[in-house]
C-alpha atoms as a PDB file:
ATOM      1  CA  UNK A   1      -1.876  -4.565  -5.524  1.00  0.00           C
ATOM      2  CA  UNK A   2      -3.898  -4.146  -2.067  1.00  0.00           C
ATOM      3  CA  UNK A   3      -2.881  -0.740  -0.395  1.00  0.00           C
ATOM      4  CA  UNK A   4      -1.224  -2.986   2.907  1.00  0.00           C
ATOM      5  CA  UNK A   5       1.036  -4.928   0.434  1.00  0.00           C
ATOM      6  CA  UNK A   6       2.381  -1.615  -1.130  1.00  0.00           C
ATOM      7  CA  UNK A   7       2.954   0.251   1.884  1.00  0.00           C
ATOM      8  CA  UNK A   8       4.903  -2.991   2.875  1.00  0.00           C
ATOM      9  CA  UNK A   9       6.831  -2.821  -0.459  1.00  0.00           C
ATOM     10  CA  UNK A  10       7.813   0.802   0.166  1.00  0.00           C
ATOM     11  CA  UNK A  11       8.118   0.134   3.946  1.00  0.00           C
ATOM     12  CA  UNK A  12      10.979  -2.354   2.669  1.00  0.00           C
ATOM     13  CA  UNK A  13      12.609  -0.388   0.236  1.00  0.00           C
ATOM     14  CA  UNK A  14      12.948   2.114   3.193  1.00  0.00           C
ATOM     15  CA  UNK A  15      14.463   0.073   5.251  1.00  0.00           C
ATOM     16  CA  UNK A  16      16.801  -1.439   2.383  1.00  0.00           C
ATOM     17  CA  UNK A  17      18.046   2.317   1.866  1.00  0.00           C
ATOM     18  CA  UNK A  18      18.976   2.760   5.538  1.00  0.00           C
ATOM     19  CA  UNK A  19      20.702  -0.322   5.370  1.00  0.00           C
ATOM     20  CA  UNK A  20      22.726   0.695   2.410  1.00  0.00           C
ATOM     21  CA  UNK A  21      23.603   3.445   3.814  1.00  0.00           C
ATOM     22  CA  UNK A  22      24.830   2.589   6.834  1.00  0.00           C
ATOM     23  CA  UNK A  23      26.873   0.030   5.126  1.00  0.00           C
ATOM     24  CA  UNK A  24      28.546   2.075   2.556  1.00  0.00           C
ATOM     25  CA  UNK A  25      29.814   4.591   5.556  1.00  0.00           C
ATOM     26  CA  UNK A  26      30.906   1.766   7.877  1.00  0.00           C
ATOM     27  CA  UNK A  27      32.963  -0.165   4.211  1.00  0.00           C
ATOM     28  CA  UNK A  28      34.297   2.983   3.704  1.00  0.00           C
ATOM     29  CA  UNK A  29      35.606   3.998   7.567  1.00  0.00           C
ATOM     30  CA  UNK A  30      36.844   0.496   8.159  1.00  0.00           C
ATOM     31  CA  UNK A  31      38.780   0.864   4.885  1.00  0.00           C
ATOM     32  CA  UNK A  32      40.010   4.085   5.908  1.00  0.00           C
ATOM     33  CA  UNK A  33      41.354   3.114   9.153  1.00  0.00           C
ATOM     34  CA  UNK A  34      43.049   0.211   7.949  1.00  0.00           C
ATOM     35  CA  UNK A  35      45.258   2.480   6.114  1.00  0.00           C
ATOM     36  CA  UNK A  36      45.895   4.472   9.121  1.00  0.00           C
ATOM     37  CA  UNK A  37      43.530   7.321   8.031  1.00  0.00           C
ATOM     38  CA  UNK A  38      41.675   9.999   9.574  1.00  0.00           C
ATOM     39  CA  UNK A  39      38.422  11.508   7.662  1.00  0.00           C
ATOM     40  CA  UNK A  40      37.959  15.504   7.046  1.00  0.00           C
ATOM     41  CA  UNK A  41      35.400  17.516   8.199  1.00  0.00           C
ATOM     42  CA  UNK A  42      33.656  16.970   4.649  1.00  0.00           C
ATOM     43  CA  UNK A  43      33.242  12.940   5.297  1.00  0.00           C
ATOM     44  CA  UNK A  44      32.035  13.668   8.759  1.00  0.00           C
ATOM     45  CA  UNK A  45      29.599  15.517   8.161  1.00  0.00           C
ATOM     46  CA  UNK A  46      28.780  13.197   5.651  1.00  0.00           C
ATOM     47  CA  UNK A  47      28.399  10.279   7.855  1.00  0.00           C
ATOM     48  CA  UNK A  48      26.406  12.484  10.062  1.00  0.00           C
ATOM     49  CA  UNK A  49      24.016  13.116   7.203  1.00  0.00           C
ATOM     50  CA  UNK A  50      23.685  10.022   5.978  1.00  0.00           C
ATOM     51  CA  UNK A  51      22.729   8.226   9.508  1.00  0.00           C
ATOM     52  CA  UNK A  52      20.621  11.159  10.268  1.00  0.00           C
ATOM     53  CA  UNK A  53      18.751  10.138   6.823  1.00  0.00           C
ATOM     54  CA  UNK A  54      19.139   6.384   7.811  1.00  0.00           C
ATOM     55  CA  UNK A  55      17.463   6.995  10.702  1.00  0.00           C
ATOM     56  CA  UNK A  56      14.871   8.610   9.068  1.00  0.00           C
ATOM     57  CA  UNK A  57      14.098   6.251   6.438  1.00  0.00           C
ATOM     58  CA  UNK A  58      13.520   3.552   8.791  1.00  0.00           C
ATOM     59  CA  UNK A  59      11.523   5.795  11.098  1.00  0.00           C
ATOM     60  CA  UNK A  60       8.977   6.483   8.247  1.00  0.00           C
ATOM     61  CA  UNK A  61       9.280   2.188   7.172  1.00  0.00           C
ATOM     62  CA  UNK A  62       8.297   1.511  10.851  1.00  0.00           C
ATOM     63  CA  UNK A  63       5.208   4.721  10.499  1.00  0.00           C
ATOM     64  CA  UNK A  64       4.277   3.572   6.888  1.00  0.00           C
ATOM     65  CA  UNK A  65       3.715  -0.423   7.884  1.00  0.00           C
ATOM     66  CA  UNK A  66       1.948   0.942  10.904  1.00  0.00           C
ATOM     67  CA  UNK A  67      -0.594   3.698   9.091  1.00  0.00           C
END
């Protein structure tokens, strides 16, 4: 495989990652709410982490398809 099309391929599974987990935390919150929930320090600091990665992982997609 050429170099371009597997930086792509990465690139995408980057941005597939982010996705995923941005979805899980939003599934999860909405579900939470719904039963009239609040969320512990624990899950918000996971949902901090986990966009913080998000974020990340589509920052280096966007660097990667760009090198």
């Amino acid at each position: 495989m050429a170099p371009a099309q597997i930086r792509l391929a990465v690139a995408s599974g980057e941005v597939d990652a982010a996705e995923l987990l941005i979805k899980r935390d939003y599934e999860f919150m909405k579900q939470r709410v719904a039963q009239g929930g609040g969320f512990s320090m624990e899950e918000r600091a996971r949902f901090r982490f986990n966009n913080a990665l998000a974020t990340r992982l589509a920052t280096n997609a966007v660097d990667r398809v760009f090198e």
